[in-house]
PDB file of N, CA and C in Angstrom:
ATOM      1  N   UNK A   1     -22.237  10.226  16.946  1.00  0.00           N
ATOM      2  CA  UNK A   1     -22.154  11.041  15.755  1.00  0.00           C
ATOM      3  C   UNK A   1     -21.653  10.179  14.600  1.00  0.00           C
ATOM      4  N   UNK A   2     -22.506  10.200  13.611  1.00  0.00           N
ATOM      5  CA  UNK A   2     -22.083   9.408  11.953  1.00  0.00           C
ATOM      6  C   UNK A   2     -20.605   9.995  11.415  1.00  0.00           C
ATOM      7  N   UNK A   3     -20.098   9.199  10.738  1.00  0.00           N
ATOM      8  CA  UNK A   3     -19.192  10.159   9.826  1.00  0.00           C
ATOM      9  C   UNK A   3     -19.056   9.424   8.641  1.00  0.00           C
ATOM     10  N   UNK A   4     -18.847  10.115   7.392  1.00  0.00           N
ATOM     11  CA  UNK A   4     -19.002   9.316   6.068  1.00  0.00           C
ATOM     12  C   UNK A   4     -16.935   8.143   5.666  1.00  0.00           C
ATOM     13  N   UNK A   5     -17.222   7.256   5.387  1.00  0.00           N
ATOM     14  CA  UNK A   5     -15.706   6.910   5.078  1.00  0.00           C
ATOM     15  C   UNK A   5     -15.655   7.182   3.410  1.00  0.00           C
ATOM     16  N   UNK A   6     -14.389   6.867   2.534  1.00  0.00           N
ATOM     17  CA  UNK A   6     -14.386   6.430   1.913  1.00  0.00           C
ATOM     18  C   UNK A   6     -12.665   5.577   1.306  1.00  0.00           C
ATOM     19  N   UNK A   7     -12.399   5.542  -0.220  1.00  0.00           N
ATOM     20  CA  UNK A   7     -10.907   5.244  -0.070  1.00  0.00           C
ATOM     21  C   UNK A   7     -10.166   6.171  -0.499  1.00  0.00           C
ATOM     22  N   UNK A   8      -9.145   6.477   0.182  1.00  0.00           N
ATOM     23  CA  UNK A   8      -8.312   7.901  -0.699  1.00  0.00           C
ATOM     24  C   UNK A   8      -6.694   6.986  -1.104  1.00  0.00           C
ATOM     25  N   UNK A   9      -6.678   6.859  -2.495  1.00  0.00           N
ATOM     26  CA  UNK A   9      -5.228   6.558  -3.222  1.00  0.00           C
ATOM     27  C   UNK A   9      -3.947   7.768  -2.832  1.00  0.00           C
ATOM     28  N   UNK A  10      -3.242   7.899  -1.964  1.00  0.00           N
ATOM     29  CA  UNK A  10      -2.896   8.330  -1.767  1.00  0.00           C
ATOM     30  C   UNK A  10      -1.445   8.530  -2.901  1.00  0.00           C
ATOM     31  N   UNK A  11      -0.740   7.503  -3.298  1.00  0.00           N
ATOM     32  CA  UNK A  11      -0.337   7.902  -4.148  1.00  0.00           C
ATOM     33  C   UNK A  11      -0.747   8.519  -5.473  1.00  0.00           C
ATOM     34  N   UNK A  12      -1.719   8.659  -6.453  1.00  0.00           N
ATOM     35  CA  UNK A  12      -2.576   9.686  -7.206  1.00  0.00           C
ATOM     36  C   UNK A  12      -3.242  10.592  -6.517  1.00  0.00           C
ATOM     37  N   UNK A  13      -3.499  10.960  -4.923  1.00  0.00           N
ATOM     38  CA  UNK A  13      -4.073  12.061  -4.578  1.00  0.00           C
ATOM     39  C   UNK A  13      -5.253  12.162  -5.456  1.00  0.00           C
ATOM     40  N   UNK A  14      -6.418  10.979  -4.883  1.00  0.00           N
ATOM     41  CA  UNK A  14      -7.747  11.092  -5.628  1.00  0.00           C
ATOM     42  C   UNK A  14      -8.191   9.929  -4.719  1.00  0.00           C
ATOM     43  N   UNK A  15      -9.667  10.164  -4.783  1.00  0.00           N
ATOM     44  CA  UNK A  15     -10.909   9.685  -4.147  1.00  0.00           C
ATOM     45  C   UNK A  15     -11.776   8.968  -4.810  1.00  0.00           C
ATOM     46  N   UNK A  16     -12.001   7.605  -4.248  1.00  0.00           N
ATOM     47  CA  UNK A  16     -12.981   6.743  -4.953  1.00  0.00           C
ATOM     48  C   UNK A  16     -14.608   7.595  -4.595  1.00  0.00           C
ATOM     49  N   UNK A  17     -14.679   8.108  -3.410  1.00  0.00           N
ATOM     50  CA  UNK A  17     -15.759   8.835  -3.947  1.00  0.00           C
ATOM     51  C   UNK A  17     -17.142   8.490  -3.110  1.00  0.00           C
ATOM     52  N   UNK A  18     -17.356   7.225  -2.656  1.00  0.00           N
ATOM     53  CA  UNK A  18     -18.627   6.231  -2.707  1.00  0.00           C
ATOM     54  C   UNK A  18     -18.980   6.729  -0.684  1.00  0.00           C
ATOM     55  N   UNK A  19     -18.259   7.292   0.065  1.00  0.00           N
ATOM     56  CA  UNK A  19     -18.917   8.276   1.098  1.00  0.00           C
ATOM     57  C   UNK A  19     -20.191   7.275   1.719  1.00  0.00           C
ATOM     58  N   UNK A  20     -19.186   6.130   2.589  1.00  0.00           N
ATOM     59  CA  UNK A  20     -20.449   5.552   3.666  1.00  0.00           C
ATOM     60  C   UNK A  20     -20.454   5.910   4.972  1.00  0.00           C
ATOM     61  N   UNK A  21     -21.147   6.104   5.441  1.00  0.00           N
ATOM     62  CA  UNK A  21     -21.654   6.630   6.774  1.00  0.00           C
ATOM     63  C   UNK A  21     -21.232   5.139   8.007  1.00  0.00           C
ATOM     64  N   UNK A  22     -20.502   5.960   8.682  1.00  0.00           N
ATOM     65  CA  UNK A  22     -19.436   5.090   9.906  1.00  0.00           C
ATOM     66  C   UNK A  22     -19.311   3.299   9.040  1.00  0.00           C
ATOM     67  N   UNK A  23     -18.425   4.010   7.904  1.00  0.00           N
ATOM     68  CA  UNK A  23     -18.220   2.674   6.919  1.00  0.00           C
ATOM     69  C   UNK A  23     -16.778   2.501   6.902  1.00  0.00           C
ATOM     70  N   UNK A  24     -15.420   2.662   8.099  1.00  0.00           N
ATOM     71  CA  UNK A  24     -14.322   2.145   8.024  1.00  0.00           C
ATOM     72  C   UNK A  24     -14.155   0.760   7.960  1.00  0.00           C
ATOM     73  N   UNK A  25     -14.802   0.244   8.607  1.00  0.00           N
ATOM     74  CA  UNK A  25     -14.187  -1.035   8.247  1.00  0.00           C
ATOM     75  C   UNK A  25     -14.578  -1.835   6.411  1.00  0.00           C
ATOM     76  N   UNK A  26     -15.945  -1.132   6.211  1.00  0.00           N
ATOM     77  CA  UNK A  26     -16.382  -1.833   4.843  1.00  0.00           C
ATOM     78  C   UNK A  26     -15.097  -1.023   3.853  1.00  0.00           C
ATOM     79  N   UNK A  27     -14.583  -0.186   4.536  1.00  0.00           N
ATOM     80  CA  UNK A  27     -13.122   0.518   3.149  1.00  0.00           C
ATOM     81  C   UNK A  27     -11.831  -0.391   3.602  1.00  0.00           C
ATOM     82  N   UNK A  28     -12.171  -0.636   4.634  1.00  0.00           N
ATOM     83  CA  UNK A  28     -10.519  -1.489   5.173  1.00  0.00           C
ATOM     84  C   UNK A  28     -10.903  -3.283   4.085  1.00  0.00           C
ATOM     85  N   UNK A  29     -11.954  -3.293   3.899  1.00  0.00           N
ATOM     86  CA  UNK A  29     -12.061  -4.785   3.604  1.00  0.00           C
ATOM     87  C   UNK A  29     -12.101  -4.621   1.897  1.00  0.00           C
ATOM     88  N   UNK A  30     -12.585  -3.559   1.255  1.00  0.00           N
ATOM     89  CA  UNK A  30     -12.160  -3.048  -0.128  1.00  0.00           C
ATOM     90  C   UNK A  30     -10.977  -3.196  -0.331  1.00  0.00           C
ATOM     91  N   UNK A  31     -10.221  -2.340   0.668  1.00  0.00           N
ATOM     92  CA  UNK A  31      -8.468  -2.272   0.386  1.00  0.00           C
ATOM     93  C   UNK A  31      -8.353  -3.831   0.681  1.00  0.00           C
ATOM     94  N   UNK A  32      -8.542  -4.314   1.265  1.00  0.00           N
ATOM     95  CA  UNK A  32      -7.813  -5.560   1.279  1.00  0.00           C
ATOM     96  C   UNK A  32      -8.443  -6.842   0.169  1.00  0.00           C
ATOM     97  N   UNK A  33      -9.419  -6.385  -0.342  1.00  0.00           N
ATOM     98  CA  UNK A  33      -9.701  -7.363  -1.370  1.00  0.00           C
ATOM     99  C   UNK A  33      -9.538  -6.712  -2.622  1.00  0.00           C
ATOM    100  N   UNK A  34      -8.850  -5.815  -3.046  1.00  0.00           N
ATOM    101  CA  UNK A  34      -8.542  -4.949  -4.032  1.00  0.00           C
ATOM    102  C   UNK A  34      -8.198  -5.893  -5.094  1.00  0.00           C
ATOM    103  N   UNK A  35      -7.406  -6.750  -5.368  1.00  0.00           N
ATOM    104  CA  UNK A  35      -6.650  -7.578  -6.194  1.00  0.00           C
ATOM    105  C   UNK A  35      -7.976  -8.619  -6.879  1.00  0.00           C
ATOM    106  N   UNK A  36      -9.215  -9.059  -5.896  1.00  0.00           N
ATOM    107  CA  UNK A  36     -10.594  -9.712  -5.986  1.00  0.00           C
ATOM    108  C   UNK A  36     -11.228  -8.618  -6.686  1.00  0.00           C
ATOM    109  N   UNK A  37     -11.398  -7.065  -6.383  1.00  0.00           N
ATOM    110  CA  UNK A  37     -12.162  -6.645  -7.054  1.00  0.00           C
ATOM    111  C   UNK A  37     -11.493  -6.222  -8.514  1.00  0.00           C
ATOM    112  N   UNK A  38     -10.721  -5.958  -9.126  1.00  0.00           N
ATOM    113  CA  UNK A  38     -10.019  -5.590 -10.033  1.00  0.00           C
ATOM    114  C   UNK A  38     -10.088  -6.633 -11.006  1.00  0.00           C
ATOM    115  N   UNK A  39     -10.408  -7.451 -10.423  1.00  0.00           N
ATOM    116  CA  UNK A  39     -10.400  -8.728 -11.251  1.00  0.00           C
ATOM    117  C   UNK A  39     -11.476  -8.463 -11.880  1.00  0.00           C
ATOM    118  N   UNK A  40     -12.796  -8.612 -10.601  1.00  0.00           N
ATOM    119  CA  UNK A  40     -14.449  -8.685 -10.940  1.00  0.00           C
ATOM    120  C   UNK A  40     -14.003  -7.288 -12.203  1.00  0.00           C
ATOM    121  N   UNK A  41     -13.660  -6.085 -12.035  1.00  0.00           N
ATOM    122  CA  UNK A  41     -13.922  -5.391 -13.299  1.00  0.00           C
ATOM    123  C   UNK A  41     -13.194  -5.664 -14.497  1.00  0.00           C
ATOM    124  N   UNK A  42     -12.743  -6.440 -14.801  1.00  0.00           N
ATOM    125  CA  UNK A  42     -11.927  -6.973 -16.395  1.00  0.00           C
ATOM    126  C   UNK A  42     -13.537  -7.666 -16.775  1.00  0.00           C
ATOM    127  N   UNK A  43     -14.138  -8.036 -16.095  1.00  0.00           N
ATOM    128  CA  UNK A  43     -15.610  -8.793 -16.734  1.00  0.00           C
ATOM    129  C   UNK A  43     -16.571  -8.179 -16.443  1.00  0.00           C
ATOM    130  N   UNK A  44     -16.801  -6.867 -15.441  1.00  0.00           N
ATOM    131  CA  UNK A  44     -17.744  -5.929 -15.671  1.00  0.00           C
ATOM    132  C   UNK A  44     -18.264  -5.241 -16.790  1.00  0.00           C
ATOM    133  N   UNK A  45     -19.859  -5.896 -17.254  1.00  0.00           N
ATOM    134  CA  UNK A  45     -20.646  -5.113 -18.134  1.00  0.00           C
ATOM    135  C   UNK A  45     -20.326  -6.052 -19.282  1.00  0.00           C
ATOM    136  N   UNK A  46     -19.868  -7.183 -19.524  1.00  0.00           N
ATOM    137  CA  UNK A  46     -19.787  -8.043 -20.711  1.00  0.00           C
ATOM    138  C   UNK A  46     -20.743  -9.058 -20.652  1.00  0.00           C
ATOM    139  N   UNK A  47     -21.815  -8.657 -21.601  1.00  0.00           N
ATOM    140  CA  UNK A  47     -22.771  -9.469 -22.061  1.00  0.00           C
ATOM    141  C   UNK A  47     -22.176 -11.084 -22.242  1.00  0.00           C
ATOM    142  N   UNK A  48     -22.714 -11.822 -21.498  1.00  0.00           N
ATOM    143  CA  UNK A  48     -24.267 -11.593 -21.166  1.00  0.00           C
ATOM    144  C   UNK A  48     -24.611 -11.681 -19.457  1.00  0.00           C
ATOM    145  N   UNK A  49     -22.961 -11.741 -19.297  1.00  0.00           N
ATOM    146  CA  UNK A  49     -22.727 -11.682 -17.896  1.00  0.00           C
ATOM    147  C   UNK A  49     -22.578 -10.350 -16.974  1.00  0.00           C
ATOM    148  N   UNK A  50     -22.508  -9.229 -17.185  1.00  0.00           N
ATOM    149  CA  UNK A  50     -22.859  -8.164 -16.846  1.00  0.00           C
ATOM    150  C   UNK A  50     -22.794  -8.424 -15.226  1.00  0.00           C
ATOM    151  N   UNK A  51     -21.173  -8.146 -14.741  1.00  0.00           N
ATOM    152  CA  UNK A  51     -21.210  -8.468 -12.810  1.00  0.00           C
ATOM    153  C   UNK A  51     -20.917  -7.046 -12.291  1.00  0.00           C
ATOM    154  N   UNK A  52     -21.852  -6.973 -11.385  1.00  0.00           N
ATOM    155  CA  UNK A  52     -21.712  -5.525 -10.756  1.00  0.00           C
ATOM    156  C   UNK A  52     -21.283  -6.061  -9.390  1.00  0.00           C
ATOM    157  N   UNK A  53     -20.865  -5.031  -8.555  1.00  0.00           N
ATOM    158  CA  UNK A  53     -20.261  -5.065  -7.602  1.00  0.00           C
ATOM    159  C   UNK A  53     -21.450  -4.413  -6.397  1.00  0.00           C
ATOM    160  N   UNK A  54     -22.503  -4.445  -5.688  1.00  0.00           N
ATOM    161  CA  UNK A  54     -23.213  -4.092  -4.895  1.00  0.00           C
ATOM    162  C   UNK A  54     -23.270  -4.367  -3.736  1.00  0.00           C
ATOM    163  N   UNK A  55     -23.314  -3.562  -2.790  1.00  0.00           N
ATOM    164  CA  UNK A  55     -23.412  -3.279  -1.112  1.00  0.00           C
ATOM    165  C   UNK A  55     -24.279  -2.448  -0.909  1.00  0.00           C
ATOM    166  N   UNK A  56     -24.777  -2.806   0.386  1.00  0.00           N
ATOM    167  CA  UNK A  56     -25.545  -2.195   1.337  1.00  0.00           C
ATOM    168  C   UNK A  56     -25.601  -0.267   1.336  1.00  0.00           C
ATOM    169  N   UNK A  57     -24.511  -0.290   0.913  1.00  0.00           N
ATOM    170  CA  UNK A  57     -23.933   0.795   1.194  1.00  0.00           C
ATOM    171  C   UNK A  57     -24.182   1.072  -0.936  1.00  0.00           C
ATOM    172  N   UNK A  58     -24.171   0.629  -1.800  1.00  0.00           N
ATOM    173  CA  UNK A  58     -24.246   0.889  -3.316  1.00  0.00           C
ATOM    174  C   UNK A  58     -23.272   0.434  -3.838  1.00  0.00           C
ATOM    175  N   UNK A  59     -23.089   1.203  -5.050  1.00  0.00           N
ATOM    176  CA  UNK A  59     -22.388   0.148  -6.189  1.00  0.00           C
ATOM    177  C   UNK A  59     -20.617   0.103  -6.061  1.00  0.00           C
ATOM    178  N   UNK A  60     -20.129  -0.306  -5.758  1.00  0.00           N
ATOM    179  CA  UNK A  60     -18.320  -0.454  -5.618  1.00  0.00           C
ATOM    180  C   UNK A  60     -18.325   0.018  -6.881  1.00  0.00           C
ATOM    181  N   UNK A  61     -17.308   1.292  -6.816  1.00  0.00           N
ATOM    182  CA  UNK A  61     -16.443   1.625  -8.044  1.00  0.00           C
ATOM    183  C   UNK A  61     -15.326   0.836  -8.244  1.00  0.00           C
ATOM    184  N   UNK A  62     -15.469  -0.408  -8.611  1.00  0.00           N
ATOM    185  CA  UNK A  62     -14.827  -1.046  -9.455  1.00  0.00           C
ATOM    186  C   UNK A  62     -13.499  -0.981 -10.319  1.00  0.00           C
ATOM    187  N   UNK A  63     -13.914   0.054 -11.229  1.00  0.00           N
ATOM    188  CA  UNK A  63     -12.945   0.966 -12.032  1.00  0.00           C
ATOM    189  C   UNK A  63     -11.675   1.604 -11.041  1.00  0.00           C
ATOM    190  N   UNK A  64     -12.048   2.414 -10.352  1.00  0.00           N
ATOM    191  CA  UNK A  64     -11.343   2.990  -9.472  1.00  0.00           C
ATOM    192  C   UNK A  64     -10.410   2.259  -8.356  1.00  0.00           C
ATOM    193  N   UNK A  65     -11.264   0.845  -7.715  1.00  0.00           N
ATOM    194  CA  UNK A  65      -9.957  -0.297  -7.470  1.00  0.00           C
ATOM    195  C   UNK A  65      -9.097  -0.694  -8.393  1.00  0.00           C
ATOM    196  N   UNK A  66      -9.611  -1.211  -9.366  1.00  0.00           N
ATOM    197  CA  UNK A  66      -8.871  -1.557 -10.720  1.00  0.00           C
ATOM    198  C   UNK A  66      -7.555  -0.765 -11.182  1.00  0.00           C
ATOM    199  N   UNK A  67      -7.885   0.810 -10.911  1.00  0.00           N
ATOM    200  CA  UNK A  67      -7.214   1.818 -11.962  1.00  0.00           C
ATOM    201  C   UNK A  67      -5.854   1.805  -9.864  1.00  0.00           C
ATOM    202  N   UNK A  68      -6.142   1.883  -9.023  1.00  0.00           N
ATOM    203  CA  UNK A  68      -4.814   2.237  -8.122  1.00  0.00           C
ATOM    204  C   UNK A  68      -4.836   0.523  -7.379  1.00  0.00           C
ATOM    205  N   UNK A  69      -5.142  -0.445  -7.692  1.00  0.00           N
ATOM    206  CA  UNK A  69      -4.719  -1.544  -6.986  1.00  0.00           C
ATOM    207  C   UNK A  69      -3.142  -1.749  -6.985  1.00  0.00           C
ATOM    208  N   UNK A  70      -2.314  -1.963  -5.887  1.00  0.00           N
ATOM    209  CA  UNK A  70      -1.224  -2.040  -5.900  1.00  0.00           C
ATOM    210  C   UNK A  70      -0.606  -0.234  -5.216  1.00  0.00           C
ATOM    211  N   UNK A  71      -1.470   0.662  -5.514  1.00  0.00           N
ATOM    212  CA  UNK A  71      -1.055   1.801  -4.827  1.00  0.00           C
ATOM    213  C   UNK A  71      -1.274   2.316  -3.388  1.00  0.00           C
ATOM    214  N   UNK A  72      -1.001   3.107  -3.033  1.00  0.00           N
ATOM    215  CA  UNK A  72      -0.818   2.958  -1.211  1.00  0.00           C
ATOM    216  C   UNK A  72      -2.842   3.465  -0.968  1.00  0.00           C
ATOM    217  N   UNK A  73      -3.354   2.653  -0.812  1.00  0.00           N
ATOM    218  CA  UNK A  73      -4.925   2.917  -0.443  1.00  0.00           C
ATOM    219  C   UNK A  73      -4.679   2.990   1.290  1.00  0.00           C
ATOM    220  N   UNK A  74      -5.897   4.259   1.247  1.00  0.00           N
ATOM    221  CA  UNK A  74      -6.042   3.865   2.643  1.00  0.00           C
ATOM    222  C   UNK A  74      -8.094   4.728   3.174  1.00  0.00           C
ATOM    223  N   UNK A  75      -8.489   3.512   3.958  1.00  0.00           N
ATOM    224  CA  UNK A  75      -9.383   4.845   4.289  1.00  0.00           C
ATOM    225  C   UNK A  75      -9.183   5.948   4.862  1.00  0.00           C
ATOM    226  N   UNK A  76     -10.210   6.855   4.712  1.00  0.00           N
ATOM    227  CA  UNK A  76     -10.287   8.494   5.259  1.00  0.00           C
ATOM    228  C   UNK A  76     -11.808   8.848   5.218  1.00  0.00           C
ATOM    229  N   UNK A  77     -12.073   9.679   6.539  1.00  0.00           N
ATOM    230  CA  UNK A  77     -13.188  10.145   6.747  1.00  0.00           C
ATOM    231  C   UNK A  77     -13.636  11.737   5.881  1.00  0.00           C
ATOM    232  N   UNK A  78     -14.747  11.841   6.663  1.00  0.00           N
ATOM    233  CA  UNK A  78     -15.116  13.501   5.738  1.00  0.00           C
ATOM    234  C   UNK A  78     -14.131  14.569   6.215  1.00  0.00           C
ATOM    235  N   UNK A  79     -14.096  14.351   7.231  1.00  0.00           N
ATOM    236  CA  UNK A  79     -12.871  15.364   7.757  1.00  0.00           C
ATOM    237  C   UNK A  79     -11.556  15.389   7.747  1.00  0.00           C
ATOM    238  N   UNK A  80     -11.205  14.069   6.868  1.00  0.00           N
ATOM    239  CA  UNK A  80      -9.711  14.542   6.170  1.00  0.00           C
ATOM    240  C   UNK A  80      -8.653  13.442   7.093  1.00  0.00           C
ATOM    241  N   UNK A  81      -8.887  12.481   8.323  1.00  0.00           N
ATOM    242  CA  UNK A  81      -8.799  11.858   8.787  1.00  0.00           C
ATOM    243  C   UNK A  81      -8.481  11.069   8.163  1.00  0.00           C
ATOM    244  N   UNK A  82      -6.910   9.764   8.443  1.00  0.00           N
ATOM    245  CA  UNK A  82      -6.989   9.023   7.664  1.00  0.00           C
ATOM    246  C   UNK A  82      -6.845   7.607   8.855  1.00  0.00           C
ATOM    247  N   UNK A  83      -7.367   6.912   8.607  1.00  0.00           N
ATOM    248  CA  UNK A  83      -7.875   5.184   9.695  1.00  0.00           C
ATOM    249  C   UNK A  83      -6.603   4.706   9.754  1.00  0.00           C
ATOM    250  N   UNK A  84      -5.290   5.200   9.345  1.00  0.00           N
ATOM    251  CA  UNK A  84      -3.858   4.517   9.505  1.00  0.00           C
ATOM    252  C   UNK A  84      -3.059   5.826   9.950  1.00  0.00           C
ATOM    253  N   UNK A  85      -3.923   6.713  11.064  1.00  0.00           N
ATOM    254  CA  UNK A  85      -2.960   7.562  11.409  1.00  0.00           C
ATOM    255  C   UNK A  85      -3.917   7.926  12.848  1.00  0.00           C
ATOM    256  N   UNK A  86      -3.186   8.421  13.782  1.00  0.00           N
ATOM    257  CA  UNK A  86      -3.670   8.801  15.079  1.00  0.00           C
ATOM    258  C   UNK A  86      -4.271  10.247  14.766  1.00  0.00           C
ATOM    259  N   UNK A  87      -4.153  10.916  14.316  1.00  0.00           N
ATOM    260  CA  UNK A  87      -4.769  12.076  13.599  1.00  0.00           C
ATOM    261  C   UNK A  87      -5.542  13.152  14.733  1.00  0.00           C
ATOM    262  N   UNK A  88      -5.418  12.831  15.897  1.00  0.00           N
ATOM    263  CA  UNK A  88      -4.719  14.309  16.964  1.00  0.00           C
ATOM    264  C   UNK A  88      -4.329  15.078  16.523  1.00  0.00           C
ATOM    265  N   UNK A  89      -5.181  16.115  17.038  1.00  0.00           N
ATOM    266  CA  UNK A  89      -4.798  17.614  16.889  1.00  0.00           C
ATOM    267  C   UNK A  89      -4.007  18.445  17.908  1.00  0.00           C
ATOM    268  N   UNK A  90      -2.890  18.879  17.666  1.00  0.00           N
ATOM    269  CA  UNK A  90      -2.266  19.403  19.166  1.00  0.00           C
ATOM    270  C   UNK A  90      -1.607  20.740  18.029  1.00  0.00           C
ATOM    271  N   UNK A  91      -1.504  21.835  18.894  1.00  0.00           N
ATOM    272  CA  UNK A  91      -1.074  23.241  18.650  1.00  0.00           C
ATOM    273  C   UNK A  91       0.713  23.007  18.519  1.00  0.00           C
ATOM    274  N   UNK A  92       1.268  23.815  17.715  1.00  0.00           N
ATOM    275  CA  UNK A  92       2.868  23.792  18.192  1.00  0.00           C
ATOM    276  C   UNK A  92       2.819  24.859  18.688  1.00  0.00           C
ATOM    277  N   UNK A  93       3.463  24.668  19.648  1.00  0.00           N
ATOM    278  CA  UNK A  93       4.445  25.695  20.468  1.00  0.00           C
ATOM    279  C   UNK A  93       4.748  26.769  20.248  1.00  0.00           C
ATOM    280  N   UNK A  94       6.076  26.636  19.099  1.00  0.00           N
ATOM    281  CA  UNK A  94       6.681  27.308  18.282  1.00  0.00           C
ATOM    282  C   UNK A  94       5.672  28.289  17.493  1.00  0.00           C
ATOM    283  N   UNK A  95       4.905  27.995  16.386  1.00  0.00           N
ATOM    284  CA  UNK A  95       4.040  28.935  15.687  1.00  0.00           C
ATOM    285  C   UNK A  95       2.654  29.139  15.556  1.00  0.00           C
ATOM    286  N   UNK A  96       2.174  28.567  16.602  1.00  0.00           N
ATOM    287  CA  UNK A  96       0.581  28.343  16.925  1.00  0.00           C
ATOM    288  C   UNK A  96      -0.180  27.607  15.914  1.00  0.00           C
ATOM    289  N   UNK A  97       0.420  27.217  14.787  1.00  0.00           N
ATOM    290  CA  UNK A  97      -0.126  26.418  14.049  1.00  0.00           C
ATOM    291  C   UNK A  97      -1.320  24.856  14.396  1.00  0.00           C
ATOM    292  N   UNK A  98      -2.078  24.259  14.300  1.00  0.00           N
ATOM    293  CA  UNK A  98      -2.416  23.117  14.466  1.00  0.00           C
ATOM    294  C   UNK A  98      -2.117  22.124  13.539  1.00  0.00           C
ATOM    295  N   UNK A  99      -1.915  21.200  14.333  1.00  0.00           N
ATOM    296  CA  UNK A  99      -1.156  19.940  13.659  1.00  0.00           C
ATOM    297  C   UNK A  99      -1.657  18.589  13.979  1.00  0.00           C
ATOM    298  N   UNK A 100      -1.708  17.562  13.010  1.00  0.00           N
ATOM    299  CA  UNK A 100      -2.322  16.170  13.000  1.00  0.00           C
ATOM    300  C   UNK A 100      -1.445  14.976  13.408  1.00  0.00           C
ATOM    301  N   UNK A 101      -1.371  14.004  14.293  1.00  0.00           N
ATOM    302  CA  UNK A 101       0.024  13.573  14.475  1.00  0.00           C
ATOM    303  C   UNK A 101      -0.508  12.245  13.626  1.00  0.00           C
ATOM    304  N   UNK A 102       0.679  11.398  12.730  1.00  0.00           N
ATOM    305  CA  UNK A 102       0.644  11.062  11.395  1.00  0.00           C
ATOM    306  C   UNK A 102       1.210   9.621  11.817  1.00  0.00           C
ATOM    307  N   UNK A 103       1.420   9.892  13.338  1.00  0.00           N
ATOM    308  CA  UNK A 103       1.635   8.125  13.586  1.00  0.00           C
ATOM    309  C   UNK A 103       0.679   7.013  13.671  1.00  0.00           C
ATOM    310  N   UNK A 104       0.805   5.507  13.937  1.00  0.00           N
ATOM    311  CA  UNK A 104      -0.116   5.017  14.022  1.00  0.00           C
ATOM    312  C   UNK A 104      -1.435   4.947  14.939  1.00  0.00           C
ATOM    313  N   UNK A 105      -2.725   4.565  15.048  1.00  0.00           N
ATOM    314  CA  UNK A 105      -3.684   5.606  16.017  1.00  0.00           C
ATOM    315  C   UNK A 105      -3.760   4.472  17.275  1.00  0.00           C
ATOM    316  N   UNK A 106      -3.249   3.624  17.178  1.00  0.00           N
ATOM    317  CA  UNK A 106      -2.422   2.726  18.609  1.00  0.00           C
ATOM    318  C   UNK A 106      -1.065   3.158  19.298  1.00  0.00           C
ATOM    319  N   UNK A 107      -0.805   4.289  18.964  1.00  0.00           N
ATOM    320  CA  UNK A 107       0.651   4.101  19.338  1.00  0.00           C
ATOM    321  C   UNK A 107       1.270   4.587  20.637  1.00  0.00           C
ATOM    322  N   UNK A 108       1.679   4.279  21.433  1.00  0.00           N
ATOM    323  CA  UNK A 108       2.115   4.251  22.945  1.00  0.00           C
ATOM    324  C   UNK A 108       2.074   6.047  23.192  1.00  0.00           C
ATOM    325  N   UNK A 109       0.537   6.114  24.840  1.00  0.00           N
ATOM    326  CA  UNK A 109       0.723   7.725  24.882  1.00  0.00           C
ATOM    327  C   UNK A 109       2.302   7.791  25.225  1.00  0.00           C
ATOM    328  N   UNK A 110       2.954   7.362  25.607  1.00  0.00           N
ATOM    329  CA  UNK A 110       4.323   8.146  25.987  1.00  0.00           C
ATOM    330  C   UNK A 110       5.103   8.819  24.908  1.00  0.00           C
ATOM    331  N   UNK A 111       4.877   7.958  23.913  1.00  0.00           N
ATOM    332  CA  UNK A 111       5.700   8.566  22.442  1.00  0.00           C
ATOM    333  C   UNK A 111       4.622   9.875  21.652  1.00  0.00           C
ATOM    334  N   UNK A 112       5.735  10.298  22.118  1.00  0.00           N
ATOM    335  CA  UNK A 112       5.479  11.788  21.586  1.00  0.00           C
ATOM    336  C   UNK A 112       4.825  11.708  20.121  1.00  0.00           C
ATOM    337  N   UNK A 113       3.613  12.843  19.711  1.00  0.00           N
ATOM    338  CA  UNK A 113       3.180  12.632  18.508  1.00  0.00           C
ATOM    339  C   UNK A 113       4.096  13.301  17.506  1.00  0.00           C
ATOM    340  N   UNK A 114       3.979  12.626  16.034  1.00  0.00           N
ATOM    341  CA  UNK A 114       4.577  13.294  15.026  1.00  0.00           C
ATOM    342  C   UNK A 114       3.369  13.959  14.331  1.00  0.00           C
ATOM    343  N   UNK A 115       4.166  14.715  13.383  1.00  0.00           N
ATOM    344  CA  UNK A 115       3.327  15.687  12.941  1.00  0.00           C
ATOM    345  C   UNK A 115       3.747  16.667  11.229  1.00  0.00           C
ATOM    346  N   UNK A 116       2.289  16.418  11.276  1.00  0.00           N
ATOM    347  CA  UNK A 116       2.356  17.012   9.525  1.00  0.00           C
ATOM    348  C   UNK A 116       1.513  18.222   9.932  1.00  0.00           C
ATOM    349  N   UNK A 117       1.286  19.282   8.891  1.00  0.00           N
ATOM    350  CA  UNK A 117       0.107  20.113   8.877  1.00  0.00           C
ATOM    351  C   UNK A 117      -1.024  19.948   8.483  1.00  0.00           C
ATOM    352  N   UNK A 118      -2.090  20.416   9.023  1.00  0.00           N
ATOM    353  CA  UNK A 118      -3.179  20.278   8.478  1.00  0.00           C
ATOM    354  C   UNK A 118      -3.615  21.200   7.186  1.00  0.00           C
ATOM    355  N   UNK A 119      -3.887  19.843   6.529  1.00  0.00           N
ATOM    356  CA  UNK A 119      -4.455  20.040   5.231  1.00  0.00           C
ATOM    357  C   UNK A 119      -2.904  19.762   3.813  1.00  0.00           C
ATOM    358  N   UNK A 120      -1.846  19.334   4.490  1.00  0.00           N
ATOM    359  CA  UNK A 120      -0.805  18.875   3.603  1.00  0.00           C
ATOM    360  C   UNK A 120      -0.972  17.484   3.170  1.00  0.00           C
TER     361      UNK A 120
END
């Protein structure tokens, strides 16, 4: 089964937007060249050099590395999933609620999952 990635700035709570299909790792290598692309846009669209940013996948929003480089990036899928969290779903106990556990998605089964709500 496909699933779309993209990057979510988590500190501004906003989305670059660009939705590639089983594309985590091409967002893990964005985030990590963030400081390379931010650059490329200070000279994006200046005649007569005009540098776009293009992949397989379409055009890198540019702007949008530029505007949160330095802020906590991380990928996330369509379903709200984020690639730096184990993101298991387990019921509580207590109020039947379902819950996402928010630790890392390596992290030893013995250690108990932590947990946020879904959709916080």
């Amino acid at each position: 089964m496909s699933c779309a990635w993209d990057v979510k700035c988590i500190t501004c709570d906003v989305e670059m937007k660009m939705a590639v299909n089983d594309g985590v790792e091409f967002m893990r290598l964005l985030i990590k060249n963030a400081e390379v692309i931010a650059a490329l846009d200070k000279i994006r669209g200046i005649p007569p050099w005009s540098i776009e940013l293009e992949s397989a996948c379409g055009s890198v929003n540019t702007a949008f590395i530029a505007e949160h480089c330095g802020h906590e990036l991380v990928p996330f899928n369509e379903y709200g999933q984020r690639a730096d969290e184990c993101s298991q779903y387990v019921r509580c106990n207590t109020c039947g609620s379902q819950m996402r556990c928010v630790l890392p998605p390596d992290h030893v089964p013995s250690t108990p999952h932590s947990f946020k709500k879904v959709g916080v």
